[in-house]
C-alpha atoms as a PDB file:
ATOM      1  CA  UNK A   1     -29.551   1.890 -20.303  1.00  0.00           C
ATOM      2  CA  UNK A   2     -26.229   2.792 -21.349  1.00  0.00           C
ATOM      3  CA  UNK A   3     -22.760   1.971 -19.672  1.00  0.00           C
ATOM      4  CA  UNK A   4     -20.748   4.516 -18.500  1.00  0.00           C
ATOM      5  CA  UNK A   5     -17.636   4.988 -20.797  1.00  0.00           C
ATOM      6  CA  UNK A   6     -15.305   4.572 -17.961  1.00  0.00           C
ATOM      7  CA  UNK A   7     -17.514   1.879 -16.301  1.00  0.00           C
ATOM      8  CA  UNK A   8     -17.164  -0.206 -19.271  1.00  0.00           C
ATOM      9  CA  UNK A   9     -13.674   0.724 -19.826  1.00  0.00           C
ATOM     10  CA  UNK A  10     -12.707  -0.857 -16.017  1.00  0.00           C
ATOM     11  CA  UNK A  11     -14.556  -3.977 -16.841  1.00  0.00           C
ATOM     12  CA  UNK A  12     -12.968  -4.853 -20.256  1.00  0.00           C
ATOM     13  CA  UNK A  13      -9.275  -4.236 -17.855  1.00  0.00           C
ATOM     14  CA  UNK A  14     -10.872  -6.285 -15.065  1.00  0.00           C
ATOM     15  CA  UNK A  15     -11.883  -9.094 -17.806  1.00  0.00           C
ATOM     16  CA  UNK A  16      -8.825  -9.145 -20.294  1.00  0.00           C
ATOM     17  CA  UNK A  17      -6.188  -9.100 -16.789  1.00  0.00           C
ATOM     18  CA  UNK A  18      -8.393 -11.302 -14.206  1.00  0.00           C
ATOM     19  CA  UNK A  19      -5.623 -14.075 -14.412  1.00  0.00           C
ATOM     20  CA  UNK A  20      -2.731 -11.383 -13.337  1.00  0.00           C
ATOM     21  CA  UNK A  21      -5.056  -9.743 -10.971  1.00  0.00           C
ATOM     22  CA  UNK A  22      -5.213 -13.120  -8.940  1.00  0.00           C
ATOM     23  CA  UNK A  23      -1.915 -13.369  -8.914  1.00  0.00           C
ATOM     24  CA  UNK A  24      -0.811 -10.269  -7.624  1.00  0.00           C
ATOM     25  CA  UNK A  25      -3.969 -10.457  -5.138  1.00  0.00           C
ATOM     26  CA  UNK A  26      -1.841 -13.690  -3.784  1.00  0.00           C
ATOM     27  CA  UNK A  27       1.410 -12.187  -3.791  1.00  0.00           C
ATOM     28  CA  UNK A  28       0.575  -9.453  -1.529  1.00  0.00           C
ATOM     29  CA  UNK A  29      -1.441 -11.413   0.662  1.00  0.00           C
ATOM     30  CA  UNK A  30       1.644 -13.806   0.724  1.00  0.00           C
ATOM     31  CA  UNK A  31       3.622 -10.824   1.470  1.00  0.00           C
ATOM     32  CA  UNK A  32       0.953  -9.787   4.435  1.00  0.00           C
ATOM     33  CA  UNK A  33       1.303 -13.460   6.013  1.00  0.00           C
ATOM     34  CA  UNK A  34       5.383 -13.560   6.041  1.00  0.00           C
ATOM     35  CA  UNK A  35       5.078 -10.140   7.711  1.00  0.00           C
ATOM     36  CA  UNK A  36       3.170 -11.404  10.175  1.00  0.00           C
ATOM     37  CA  UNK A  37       4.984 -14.425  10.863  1.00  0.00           C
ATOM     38  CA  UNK A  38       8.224 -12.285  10.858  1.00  0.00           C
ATOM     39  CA  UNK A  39       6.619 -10.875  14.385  1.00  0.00           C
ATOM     40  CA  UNK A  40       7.390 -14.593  16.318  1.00  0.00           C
ATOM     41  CA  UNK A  41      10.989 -14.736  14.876  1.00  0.00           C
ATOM     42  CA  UNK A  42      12.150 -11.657  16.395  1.00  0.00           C
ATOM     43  CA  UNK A  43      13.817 -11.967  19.873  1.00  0.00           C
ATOM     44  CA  UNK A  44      12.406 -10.945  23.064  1.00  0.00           C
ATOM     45  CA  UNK A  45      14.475  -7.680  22.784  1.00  0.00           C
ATOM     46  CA  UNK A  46      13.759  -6.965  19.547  1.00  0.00           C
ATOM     47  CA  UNK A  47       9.719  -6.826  20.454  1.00  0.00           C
ATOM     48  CA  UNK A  48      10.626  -4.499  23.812  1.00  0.00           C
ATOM     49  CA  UNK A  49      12.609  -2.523  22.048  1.00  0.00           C
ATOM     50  CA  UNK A  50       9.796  -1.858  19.291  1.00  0.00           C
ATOM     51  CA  UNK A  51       7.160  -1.917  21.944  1.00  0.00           C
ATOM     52  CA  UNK A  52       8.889   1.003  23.828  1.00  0.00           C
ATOM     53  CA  UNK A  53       8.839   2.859  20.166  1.00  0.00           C
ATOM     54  CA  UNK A  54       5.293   2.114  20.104  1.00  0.00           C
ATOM     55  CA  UNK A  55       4.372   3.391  23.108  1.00  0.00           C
ATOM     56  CA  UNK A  56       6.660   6.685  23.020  1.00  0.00           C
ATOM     57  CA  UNK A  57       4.867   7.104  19.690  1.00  0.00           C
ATOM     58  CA  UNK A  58       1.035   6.779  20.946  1.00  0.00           C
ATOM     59  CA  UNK A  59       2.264   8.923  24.548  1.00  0.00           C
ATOM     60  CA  UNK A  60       2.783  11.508  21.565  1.00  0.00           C
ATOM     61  CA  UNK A  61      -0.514  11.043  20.111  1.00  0.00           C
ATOM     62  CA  UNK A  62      -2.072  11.005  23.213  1.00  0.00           C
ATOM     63  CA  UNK A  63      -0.969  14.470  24.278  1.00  0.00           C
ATOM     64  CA  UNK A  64      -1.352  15.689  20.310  1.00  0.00           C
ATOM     65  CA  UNK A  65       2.389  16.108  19.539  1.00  0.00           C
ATOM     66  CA  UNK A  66       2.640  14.794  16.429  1.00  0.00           C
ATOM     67  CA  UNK A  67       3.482  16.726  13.277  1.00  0.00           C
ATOM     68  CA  UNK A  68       1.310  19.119  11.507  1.00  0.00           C
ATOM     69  CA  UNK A  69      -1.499  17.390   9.016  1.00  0.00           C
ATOM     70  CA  UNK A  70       0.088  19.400   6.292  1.00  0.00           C
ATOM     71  CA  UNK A  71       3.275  17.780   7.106  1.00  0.00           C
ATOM     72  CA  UNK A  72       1.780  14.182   7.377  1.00  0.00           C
ATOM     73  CA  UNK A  73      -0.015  14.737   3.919  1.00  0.00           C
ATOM     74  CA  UNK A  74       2.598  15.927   2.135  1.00  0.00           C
ATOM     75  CA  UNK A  75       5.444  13.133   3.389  1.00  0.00           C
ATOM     76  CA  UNK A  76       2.589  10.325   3.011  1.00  0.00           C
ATOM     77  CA  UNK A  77       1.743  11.399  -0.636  1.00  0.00           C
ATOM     78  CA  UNK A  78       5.596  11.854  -1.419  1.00  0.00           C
ATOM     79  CA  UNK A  79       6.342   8.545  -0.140  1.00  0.00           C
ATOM     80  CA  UNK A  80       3.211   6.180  -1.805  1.00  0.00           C
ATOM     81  CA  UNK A  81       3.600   8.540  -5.505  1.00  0.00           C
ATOM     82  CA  UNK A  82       7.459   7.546  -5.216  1.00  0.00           C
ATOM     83  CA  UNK A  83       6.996   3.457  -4.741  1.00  0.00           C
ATOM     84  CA  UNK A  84       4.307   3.866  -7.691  1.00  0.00           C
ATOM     85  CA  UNK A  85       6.237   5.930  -9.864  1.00  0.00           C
ATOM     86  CA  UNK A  86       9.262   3.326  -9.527  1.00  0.00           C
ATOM     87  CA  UNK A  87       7.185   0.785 -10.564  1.00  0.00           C
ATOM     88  CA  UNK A  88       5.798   2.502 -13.158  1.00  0.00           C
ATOM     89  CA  UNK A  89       9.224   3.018 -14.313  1.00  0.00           C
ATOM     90  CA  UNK A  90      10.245  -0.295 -13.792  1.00  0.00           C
ATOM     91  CA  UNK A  91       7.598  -1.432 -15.969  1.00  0.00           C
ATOM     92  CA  UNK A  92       8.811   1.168 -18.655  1.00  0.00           C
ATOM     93  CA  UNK A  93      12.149  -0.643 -18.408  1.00  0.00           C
ATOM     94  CA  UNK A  94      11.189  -4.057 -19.221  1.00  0.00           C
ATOM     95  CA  UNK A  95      13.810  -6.058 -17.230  1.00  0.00           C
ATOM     96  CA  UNK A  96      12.818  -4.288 -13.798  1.00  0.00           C
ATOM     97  CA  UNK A  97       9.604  -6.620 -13.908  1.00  0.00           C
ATOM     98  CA  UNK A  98      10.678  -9.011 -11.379  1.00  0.00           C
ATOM     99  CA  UNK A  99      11.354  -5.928  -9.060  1.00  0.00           C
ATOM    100  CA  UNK A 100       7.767  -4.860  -9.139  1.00  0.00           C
ATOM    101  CA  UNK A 101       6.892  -8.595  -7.742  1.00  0.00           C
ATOM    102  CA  UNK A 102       9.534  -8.166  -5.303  1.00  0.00           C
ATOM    103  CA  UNK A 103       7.609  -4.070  -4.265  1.00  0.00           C
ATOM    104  CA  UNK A 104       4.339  -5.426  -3.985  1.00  0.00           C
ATOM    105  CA  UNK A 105       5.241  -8.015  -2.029  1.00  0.00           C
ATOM    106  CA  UNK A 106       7.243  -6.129   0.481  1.00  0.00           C
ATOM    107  CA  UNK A 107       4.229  -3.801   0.454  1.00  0.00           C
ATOM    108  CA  UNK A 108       2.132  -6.849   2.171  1.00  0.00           C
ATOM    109  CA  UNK A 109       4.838  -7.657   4.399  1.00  0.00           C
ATOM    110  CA  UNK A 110       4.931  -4.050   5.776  1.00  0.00           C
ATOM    111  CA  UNK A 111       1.095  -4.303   5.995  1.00  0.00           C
ATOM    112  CA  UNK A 112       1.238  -7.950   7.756  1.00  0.00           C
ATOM    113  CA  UNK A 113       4.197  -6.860  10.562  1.00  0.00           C
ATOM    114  CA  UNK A 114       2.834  -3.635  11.668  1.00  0.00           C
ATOM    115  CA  UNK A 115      -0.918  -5.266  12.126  1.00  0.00           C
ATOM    116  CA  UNK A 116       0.864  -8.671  13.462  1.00  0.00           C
ATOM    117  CA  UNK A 117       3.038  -6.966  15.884  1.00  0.00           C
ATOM    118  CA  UNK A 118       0.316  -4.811  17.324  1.00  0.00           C
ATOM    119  CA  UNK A 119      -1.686  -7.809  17.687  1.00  0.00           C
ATOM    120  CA  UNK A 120       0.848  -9.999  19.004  1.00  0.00           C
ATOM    121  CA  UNK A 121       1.926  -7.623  21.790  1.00  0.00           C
ATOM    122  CA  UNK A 122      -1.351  -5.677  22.702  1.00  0.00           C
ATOM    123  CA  UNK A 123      -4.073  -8.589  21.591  1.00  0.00           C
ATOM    124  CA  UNK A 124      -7.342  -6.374  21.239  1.00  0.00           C
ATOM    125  CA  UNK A 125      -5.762  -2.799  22.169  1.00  0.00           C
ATOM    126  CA  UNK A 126      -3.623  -4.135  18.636  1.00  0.00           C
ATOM    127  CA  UNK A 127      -5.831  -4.830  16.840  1.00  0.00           C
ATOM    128  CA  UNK A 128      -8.262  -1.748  17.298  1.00  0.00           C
ATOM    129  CA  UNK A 129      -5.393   0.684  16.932  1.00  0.00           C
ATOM    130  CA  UNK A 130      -4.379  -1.164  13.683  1.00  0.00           C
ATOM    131  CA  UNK A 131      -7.547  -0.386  12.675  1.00  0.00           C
ATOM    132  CA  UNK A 132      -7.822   3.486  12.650  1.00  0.00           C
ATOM    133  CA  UNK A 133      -4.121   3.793  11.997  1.00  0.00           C
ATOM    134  CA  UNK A 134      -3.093   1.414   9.715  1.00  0.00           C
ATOM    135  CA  UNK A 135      -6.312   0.714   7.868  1.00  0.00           C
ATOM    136  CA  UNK A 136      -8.003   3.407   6.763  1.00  0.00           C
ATOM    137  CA  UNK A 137      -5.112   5.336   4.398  1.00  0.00           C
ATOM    138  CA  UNK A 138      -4.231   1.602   3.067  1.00  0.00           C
ATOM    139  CA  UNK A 139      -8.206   0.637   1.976  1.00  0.00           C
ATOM    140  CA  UNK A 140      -7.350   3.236  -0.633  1.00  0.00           C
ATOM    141  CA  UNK A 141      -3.707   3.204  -1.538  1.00  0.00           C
ATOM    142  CA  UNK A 142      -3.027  -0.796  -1.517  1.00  0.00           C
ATOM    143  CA  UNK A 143      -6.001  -1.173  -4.550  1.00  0.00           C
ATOM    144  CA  UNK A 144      -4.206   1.707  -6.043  1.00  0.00           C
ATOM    145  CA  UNK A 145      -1.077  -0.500  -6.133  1.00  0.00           C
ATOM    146  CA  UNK A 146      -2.639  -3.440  -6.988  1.00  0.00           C
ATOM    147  CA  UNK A 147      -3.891  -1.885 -10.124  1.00  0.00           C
ATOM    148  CA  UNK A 148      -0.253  -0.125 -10.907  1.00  0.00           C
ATOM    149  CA  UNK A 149       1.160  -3.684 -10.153  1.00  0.00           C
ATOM    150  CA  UNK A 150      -0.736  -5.410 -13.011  1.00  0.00           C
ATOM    151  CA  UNK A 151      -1.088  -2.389 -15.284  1.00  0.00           C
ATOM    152  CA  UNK A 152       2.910  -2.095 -14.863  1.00  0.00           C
ATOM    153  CA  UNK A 153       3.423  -5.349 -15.030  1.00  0.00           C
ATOM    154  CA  UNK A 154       0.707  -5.661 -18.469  1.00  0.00           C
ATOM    155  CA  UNK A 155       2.983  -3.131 -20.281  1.00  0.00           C
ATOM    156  CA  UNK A 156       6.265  -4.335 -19.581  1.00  0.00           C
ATOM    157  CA  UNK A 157       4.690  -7.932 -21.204  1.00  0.00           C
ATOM    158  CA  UNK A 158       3.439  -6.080 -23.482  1.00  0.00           C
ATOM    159  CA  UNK A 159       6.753  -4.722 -24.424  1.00  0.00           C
ATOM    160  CA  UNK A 160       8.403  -7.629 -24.584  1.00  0.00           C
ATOM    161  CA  UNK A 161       6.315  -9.000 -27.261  1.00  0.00           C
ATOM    162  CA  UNK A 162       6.364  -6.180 -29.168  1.00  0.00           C
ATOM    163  CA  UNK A 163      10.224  -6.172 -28.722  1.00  0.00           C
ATOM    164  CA  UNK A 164      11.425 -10.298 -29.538  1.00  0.00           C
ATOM    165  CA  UNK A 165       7.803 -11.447 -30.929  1.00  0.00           C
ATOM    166  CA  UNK A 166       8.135 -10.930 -35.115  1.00  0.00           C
ATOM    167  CA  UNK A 167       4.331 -10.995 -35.363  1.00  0.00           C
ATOM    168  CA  UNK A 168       2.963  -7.661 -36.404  1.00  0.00           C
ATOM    169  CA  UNK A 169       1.728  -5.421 -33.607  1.00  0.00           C
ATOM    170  CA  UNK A 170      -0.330  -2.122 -33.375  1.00  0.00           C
ATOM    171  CA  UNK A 171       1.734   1.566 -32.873  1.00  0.00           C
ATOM    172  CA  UNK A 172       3.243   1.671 -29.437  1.00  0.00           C
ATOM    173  CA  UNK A 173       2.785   5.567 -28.814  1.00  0.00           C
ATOM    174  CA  UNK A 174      -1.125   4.994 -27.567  1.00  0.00           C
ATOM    175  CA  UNK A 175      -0.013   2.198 -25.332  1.00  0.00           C
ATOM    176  CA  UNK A 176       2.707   4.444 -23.372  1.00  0.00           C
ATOM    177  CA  UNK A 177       0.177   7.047 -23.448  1.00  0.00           C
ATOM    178  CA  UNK A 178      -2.444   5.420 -21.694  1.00  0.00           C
ATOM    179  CA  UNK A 179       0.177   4.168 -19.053  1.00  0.00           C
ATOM    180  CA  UNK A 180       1.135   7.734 -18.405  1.00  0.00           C
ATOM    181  CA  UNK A 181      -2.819   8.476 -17.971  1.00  0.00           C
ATOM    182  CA  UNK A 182      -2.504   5.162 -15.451  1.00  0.00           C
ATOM    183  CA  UNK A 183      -0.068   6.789 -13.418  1.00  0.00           C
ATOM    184  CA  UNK A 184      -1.669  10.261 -13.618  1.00  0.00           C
ATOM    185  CA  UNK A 185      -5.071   8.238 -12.511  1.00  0.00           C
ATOM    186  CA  UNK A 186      -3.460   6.841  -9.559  1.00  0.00           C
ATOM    187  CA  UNK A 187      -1.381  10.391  -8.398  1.00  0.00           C
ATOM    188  CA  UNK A 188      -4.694  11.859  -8.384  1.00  0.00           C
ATOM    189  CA  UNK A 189      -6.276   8.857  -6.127  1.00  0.00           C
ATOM    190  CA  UNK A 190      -3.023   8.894  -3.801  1.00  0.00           C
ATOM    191  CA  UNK A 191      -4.331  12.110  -2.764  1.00  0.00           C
ATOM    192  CA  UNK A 192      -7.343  11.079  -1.055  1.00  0.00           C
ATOM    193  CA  UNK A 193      -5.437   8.370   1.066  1.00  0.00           C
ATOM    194  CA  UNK A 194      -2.905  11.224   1.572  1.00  0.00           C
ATOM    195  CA  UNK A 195      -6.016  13.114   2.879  1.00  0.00           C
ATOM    196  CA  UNK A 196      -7.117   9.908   5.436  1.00  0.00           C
ATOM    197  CA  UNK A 197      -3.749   9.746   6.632  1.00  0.00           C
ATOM    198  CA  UNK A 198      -3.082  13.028   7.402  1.00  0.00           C
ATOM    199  CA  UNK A 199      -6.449  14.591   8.655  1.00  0.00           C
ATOM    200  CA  UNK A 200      -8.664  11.187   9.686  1.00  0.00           C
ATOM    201  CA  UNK A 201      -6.389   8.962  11.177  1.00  0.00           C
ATOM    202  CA  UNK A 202      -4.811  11.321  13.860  1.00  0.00           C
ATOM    203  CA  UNK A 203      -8.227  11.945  15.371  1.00  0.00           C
ATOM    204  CA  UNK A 204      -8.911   7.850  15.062  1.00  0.00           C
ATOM    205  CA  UNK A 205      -6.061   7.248  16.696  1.00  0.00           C
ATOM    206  CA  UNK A 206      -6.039   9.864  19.464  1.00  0.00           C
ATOM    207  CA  UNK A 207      -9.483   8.773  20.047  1.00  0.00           C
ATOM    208  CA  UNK A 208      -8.287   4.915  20.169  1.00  0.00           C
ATOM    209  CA  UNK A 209      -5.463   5.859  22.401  1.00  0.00           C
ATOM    210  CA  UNK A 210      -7.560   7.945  25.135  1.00  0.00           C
ATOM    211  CA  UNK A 211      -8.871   4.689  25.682  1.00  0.00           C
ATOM    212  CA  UNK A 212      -6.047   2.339  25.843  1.00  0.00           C
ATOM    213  CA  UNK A 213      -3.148   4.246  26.673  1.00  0.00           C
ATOM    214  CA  UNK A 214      -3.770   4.102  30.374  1.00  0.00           C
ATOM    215  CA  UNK A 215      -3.587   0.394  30.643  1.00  0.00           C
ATOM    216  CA  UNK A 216      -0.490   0.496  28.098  1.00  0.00           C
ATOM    217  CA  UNK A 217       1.284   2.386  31.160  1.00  0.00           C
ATOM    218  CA  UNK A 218       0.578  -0.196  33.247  1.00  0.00           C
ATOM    219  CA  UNK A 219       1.708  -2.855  31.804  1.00  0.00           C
ATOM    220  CA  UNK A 220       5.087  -1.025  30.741  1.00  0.00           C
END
């Protein structure tokens, strides 16, 4: 049986960049554990101040005042297609490669405080309202930017060697064009975490809240 042309395309990219894959794998998930251990050093104020934040924020979602899904889709996909456009630049650039390192790391440290603080001051109430607001948009758009990260990353080496290294290389023109069909790709796949965020994870959450917020109220 024959292989899909794009099936076999992904798994000569998966193959040839395995080694850089791991490696960015680890950085964010480095960037996910400082995040989280960022949650003990703040001061006591610090967390009542954010937990107060917190629970103004689910109050709203519990009596369905937060902003239209139209307006939650279109700042969410505005927001995730500018951090992977930069780094898509930066990887254009050449000498903005150690700033892509530096994005998807903070990207796992974003990921590791918001989970780690809801955790750490709410235990399993956290945890489960981690789950339907922070997880379901980021299953789709944190493998997106894992894949930018190393494709970005790919072409700026790439560049390099075709810029200091004397040995003969192939035309560069196909090699910026299939970058620019990366980051076209990945627009196009923003959109459905765009979609989760805006039109699934409001009725997660208010569903998640119903059941929590009255022992949040408490405890405030």
């Amino acid at each position: 049986m024959r292989t899909h042309p794009l099936k076999s395309a992904a798994a000569v990219h998966l193959r040839e960049h395995a080694s850089l894959y791991v490696f960015v794998i680890v950085l964010f998930l480095m960037g996910v554990i400082f995040g989280a251990i960022v949650v003990n050093s703040l001061s006591f104020s610090q967390k009542q101040d954010l937990y107060y934040y917190l629970t103004q924020f689910f109050g709203q979602v519990s009596k369905d005042n937060l902003a239209s899904a139209h307006d939650i889709f279109r700042q969410s996909y505005m927001h995730n297609v500018k951090y992977i456009a930069l780094m898509w630049v930066l990887g254009i650039s050449v000498i903005g490669l150690p700033i892509i390192f530096v994005l998807l790391f903070l990207k796992g440290v974003v990921v590791g405080f918001t989970v780690g603080f809801l955790v750490s001051q709410m235990s399993w109430k956290g945890f489960l309202l981690s789950f339907v607001s922070v997880m379901p948009q980021n299953v789709v758009v944190i493998p997106l930017m894992i894949v930018m990260g190393v494709v970005s990353i790919s072409f700026s080496l790439q560049m390099v060697r075709h810029q200091f290294m004397k040995r003969p290389h192939g035309p560069v023109f196909p090699l910026v064009m299939r970058y620019a069909a990366a980051m076209a790709l990945t627009a196009v796949g923003l959109l459905i975490s765009s979609t989760i965020e805006a039109y699934v994870s409001p009725l997660l959450m208010k569903q998640a809240v119903k059941w929590v917020v009255n022992i949040i109220l408490i405890i405030i």
